[in-house]
PDB file of N, CA and C in Angstrom:
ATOM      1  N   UNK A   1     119.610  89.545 109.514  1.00  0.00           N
ATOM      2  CA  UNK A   1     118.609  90.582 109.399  1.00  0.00           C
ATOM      3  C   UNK A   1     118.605  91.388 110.694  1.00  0.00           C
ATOM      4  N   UNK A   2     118.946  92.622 110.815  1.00  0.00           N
ATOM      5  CA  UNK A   2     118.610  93.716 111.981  1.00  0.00           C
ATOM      6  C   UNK A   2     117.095  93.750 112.153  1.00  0.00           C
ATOM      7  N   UNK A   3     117.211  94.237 113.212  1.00  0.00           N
ATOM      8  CA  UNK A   3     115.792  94.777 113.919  1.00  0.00           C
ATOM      9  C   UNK A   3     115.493  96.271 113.679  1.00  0.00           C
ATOM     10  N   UNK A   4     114.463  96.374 113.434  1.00  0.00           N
ATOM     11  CA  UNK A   4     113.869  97.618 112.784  1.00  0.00           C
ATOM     12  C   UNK A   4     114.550  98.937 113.826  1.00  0.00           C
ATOM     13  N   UNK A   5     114.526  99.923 113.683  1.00  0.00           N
ATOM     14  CA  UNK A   5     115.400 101.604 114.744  1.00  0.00           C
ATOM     15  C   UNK A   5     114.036 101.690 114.737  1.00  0.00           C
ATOM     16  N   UNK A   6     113.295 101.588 116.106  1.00  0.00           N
ATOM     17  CA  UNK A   6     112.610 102.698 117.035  1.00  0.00           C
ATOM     18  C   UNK A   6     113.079 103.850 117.326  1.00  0.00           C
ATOM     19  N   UNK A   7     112.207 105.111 116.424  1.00  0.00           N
ATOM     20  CA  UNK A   7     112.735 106.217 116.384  1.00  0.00           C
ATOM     21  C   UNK A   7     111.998 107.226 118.037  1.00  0.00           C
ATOM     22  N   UNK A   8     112.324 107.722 118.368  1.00  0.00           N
ATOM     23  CA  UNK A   8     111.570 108.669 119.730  1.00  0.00           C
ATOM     24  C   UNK A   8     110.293 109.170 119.034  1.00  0.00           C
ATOM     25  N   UNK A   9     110.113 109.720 118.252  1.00  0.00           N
ATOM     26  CA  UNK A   9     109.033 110.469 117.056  1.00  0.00           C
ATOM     27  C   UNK A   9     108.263 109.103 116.799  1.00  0.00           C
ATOM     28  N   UNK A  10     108.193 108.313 116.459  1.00  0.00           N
ATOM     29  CA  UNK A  10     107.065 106.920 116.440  1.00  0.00           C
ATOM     30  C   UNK A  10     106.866 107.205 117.840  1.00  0.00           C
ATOM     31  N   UNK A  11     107.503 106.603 118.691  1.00  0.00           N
ATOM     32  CA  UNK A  11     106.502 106.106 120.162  1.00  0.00           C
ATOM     33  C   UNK A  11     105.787 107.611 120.307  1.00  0.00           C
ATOM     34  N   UNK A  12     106.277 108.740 120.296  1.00  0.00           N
ATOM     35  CA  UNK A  12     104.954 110.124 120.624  1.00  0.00           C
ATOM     36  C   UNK A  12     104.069 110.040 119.640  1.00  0.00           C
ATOM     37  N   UNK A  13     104.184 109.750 118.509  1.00  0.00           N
ATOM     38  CA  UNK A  13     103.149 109.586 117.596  1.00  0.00           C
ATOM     39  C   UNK A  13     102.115 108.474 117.908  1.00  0.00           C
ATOM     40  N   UNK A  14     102.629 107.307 118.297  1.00  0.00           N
ATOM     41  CA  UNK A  14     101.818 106.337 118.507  1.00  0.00           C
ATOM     42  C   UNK A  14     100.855 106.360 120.070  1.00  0.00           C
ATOM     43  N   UNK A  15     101.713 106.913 120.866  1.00  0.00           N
ATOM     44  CA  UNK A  15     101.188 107.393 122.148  1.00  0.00           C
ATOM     45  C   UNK A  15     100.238 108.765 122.013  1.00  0.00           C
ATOM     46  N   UNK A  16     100.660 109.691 121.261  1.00  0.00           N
ATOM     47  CA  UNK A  16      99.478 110.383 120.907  1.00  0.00           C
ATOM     48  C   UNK A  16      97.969 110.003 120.118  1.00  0.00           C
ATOM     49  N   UNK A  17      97.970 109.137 119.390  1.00  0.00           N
ATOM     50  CA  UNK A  17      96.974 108.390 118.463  1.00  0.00           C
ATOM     51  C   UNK A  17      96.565 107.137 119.124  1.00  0.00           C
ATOM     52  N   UNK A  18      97.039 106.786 120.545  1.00  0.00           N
ATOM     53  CA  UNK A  18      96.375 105.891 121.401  1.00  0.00           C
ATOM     54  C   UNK A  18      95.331 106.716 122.136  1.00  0.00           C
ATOM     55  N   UNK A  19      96.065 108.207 122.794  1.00  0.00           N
ATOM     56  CA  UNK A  19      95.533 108.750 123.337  1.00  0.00           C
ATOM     57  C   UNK A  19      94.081 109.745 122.979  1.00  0.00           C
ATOM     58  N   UNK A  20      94.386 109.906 122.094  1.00  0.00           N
ATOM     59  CA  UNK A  20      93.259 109.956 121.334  1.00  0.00           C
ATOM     60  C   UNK A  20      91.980 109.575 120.691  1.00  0.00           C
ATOM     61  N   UNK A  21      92.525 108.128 120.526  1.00  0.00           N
ATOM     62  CA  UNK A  21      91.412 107.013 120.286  1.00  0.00           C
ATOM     63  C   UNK A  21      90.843 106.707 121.218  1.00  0.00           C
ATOM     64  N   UNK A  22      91.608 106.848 122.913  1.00  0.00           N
ATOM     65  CA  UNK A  22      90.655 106.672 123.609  1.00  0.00           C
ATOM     66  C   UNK A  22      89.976 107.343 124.457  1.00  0.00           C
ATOM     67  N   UNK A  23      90.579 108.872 123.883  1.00  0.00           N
ATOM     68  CA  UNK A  23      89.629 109.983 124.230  1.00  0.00           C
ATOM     69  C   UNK A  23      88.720 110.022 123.724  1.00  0.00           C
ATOM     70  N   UNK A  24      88.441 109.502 122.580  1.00  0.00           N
ATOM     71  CA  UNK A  24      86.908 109.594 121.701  1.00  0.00           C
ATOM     72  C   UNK A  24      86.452 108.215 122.015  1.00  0.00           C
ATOM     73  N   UNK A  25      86.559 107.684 122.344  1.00  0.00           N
ATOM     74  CA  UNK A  25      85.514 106.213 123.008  1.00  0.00           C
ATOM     75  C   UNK A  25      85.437 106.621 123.917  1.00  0.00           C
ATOM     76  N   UNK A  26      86.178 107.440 125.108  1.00  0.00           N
ATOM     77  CA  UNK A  26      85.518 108.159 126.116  1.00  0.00           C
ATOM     78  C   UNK A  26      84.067 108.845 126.180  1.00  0.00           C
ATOM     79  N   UNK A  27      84.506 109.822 124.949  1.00  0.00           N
ATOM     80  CA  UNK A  27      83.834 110.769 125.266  1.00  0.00           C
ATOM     81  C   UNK A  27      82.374 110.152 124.296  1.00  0.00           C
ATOM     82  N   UNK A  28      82.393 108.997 123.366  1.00  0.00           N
ATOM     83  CA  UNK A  28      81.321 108.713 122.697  1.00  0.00           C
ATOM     84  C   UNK A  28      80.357 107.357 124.055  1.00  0.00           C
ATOM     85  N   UNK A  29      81.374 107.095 124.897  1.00  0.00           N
ATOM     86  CA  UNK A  29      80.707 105.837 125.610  1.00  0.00           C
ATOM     87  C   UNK A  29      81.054 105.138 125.688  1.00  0.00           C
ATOM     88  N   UNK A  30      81.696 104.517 124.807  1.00  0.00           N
ATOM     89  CA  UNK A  30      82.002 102.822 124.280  1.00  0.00           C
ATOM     90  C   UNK A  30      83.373 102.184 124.966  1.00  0.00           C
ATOM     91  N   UNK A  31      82.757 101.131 125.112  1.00  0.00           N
ATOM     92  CA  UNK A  31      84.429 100.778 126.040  1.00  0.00           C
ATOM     93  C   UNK A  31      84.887  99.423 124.912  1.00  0.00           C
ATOM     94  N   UNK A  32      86.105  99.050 125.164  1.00  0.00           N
ATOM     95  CA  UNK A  32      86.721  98.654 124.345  1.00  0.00           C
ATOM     96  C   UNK A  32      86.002  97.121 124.292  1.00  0.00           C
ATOM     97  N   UNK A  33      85.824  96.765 125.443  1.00  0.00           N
ATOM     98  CA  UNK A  33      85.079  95.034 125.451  1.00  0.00           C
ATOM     99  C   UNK A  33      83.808  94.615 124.690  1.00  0.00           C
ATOM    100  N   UNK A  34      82.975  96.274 124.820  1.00  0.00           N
ATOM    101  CA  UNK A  34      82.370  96.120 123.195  1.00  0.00           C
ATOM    102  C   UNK A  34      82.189  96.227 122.270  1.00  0.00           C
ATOM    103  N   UNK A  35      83.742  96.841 121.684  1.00  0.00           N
ATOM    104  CA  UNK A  35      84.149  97.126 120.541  1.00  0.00           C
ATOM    105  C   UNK A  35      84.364  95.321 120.008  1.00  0.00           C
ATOM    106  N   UNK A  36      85.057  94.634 121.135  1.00  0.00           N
ATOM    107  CA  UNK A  36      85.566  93.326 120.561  1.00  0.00           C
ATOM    108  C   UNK A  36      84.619  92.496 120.807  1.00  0.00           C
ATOM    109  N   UNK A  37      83.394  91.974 121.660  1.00  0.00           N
ATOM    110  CA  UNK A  37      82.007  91.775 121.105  1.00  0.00           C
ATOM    111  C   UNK A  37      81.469  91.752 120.306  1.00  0.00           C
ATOM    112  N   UNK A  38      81.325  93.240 119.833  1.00  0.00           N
ATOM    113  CA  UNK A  38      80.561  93.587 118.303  1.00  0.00           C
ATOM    114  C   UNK A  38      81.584  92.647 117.365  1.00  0.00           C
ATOM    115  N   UNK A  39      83.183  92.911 117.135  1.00  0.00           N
ATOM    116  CA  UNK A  39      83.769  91.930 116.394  1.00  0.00           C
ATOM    117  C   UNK A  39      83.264  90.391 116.563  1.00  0.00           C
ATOM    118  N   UNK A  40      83.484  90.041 117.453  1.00  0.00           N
ATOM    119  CA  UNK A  40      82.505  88.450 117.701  1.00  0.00           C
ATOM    120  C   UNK A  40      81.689  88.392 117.089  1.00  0.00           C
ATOM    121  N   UNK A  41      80.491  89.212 117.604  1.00  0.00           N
ATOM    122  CA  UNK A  41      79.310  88.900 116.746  1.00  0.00           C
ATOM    123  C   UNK A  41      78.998  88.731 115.323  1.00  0.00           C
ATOM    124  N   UNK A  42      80.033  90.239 114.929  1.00  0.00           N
ATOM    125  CA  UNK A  42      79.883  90.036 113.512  1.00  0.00           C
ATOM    126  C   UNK A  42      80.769  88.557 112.896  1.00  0.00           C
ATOM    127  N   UNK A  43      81.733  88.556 113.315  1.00  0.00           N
ATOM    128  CA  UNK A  43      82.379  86.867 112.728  1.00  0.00           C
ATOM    129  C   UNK A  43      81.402  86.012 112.938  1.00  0.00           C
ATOM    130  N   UNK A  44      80.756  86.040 113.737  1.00  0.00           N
ATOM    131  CA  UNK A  44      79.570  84.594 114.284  1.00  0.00           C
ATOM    132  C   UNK A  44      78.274  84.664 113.123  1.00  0.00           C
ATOM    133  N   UNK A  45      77.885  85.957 113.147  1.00  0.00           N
ATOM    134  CA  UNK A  45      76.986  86.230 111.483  1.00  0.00           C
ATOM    135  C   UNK A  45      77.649  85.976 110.210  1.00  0.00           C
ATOM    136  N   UNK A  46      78.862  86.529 110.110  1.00  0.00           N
ATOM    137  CA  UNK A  46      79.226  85.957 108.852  1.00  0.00           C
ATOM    138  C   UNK A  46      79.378  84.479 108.762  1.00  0.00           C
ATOM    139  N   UNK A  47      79.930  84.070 109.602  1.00  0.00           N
ATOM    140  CA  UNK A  47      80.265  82.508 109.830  1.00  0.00           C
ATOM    141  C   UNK A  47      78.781  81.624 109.510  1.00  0.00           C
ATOM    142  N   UNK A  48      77.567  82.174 110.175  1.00  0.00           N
ATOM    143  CA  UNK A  48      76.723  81.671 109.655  1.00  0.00           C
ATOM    144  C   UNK A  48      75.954  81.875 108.540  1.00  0.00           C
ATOM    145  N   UNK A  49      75.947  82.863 107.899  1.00  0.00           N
ATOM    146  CA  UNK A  49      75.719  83.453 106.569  1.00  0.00           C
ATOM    147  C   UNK A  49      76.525  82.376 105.196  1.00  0.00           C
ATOM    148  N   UNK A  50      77.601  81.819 105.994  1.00  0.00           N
ATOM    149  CA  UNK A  50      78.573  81.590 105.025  1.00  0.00           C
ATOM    150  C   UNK A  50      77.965  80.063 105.200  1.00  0.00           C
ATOM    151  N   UNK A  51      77.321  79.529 106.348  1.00  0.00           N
ATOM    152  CA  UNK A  51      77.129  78.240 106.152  1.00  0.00           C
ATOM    153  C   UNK A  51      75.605  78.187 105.204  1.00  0.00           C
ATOM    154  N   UNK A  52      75.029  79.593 105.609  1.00  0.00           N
ATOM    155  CA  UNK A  52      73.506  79.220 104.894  1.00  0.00           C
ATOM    156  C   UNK A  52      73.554  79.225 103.635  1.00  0.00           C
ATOM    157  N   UNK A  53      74.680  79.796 103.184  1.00  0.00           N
ATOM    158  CA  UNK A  53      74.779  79.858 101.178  1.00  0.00           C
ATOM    159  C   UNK A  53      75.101  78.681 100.997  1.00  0.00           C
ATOM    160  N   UNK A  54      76.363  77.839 101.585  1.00  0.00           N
ATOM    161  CA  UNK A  54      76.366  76.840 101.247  1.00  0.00           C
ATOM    162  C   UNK A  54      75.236  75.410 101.439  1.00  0.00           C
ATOM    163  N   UNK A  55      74.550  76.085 102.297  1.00  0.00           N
ATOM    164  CA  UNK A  55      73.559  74.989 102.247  1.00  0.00           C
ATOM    165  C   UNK A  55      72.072  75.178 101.263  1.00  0.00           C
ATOM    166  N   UNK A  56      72.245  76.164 101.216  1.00  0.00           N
ATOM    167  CA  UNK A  56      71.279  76.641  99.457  1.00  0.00           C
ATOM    168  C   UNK A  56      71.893  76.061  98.368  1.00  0.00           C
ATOM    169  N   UNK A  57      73.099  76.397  98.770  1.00  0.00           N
ATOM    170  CA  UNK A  57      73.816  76.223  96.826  1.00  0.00           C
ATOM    171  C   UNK A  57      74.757  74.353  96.898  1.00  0.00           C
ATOM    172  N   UNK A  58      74.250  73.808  97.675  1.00  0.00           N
ATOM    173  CA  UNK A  58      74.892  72.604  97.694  1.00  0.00           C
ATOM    174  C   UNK A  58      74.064  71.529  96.711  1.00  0.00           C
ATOM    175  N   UNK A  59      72.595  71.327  96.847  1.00  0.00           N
ATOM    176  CA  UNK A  59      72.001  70.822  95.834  1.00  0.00           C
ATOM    177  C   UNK A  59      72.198  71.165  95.015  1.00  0.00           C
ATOM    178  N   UNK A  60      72.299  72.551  94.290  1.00  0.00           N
ATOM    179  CA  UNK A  60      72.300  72.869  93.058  1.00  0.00           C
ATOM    180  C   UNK A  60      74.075  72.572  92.510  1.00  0.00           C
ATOM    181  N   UNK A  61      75.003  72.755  93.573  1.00  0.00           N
ATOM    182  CA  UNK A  61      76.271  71.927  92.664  1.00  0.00           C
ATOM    183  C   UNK A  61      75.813  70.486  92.404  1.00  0.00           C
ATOM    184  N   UNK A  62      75.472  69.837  93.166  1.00  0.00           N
ATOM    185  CA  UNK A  62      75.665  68.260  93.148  1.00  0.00           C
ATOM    186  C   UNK A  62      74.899  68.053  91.938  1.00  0.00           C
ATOM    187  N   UNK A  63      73.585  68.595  91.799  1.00  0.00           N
ATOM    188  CA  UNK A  63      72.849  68.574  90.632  1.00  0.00           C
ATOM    189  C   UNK A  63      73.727  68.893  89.135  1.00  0.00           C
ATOM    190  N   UNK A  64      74.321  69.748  89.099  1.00  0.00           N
ATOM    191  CA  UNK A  64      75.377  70.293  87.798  1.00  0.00           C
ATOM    192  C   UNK A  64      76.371  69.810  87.814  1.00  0.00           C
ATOM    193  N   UNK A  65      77.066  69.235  88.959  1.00  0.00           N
ATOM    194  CA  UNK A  65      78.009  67.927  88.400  1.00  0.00           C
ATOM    195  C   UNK A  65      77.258  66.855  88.275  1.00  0.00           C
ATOM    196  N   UNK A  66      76.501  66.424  88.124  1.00  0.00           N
ATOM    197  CA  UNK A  66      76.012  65.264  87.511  1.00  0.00           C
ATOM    198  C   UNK A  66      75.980  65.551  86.013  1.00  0.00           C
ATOM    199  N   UNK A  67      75.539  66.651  85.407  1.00  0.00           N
ATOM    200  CA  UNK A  67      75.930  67.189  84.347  1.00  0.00           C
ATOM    201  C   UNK A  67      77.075  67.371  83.724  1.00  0.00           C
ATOM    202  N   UNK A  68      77.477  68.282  84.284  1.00  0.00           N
ATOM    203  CA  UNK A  68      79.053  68.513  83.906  1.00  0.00           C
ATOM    204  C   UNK A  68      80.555  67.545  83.787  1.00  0.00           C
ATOM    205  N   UNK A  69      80.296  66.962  85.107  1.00  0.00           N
ATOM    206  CA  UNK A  69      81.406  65.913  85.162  1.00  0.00           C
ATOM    207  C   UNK A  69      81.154  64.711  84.093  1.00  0.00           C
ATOM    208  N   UNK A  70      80.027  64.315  83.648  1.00  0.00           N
ATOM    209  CA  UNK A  70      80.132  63.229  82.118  1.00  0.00           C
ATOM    210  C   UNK A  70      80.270  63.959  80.567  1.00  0.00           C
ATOM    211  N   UNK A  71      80.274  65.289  80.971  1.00  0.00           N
ATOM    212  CA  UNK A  71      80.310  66.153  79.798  1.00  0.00           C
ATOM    213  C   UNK A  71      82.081  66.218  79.905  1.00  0.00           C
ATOM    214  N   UNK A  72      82.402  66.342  81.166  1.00  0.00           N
ATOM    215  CA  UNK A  72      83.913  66.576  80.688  1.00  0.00           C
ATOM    216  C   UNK A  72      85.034  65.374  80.713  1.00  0.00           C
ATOM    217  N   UNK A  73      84.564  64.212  81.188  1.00  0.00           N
ATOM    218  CA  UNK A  73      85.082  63.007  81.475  1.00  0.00           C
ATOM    219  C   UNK A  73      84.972  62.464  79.469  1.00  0.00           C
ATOM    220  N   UNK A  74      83.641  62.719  79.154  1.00  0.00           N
ATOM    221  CA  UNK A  74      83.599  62.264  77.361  1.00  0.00           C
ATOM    222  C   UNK A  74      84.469  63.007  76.728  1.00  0.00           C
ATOM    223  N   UNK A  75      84.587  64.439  76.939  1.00  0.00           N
ATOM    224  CA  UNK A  75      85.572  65.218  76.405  1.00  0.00           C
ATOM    225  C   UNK A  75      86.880  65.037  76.009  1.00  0.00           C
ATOM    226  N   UNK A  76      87.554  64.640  77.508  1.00  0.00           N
ATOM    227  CA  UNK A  76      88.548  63.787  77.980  1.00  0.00           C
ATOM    228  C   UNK A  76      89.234  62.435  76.937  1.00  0.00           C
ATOM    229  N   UNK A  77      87.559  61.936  77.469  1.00  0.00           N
ATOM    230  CA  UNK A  77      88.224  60.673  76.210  1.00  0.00           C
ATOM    231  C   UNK A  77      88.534  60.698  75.169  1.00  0.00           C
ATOM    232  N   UNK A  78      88.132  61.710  74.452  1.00  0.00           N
ATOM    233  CA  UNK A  78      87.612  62.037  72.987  1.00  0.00           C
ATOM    234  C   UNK A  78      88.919  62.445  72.498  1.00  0.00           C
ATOM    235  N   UNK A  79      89.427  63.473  73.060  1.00  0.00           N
ATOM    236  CA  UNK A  79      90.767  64.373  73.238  1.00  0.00           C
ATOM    237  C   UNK A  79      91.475  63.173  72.937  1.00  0.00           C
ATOM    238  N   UNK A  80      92.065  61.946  74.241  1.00  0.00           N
ATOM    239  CA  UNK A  80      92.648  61.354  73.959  1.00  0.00           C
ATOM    240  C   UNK A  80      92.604  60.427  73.028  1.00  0.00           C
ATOM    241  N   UNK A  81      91.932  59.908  72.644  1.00  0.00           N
ATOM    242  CA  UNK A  81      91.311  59.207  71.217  1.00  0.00           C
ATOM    243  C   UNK A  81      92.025  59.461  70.130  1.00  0.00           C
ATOM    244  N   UNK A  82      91.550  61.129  69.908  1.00  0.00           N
ATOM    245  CA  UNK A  82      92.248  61.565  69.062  1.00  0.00           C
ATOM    246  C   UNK A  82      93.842  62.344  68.722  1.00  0.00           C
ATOM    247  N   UNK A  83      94.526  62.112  69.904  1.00  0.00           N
ATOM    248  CA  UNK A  83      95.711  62.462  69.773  1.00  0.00           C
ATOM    249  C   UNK A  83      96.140  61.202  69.631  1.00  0.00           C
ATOM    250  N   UNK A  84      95.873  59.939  69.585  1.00  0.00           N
ATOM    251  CA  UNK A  84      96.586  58.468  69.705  1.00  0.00           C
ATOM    252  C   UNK A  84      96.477  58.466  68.285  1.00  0.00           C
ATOM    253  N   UNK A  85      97.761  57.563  68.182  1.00  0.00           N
ATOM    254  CA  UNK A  85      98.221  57.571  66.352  1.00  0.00           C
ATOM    255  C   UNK A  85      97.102  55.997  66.178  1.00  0.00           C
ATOM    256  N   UNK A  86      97.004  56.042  65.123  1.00  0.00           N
ATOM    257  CA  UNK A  86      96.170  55.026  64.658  1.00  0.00           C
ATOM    258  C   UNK A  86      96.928  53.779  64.517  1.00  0.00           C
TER     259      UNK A  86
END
């Protein structure tokens, strides 16, 4: 497998659209350390968001497999029961 041709036209393109991006965080304020902060934070909220559903919705599985799992375990048997030749 070759390595991709770096064309001259990518690196000015990409060097122009760096330069740019950080002409407008210039000129809005923002520096880049709290651009990647704010990323932190938000992973650290979702991360805990994601633990609080599961800790809402954990009784209510355990509760519906108690249900479900003898509903499908009889099923099971039943199935096989009846595919066995007599």
């Amino acid at each position: 497998m070759t390595a991709p041709r770096i064309r001259i036209a990518t690196v000015v393109k990409f060097i122009l659209v760096c330069f740019v991006v950080g002409w407008v965080l210039k000129f809005v304020a923002i520096r880049p350390i709290e651009i990647w902060h704010w990323v932190q934070r938000t992973a650290q909220h979702f991360g805990q968001l994601a633990l609080d559903i599961g800790q809402w919705a954990l009784p209510y599985i355990i509760v519906g497999a108690g249900v479900v799992v003898p509903v499908l375990v009889i099923r099971a048997v039943y199935r096989y029961l009846k595919g066995r030749p007599s």
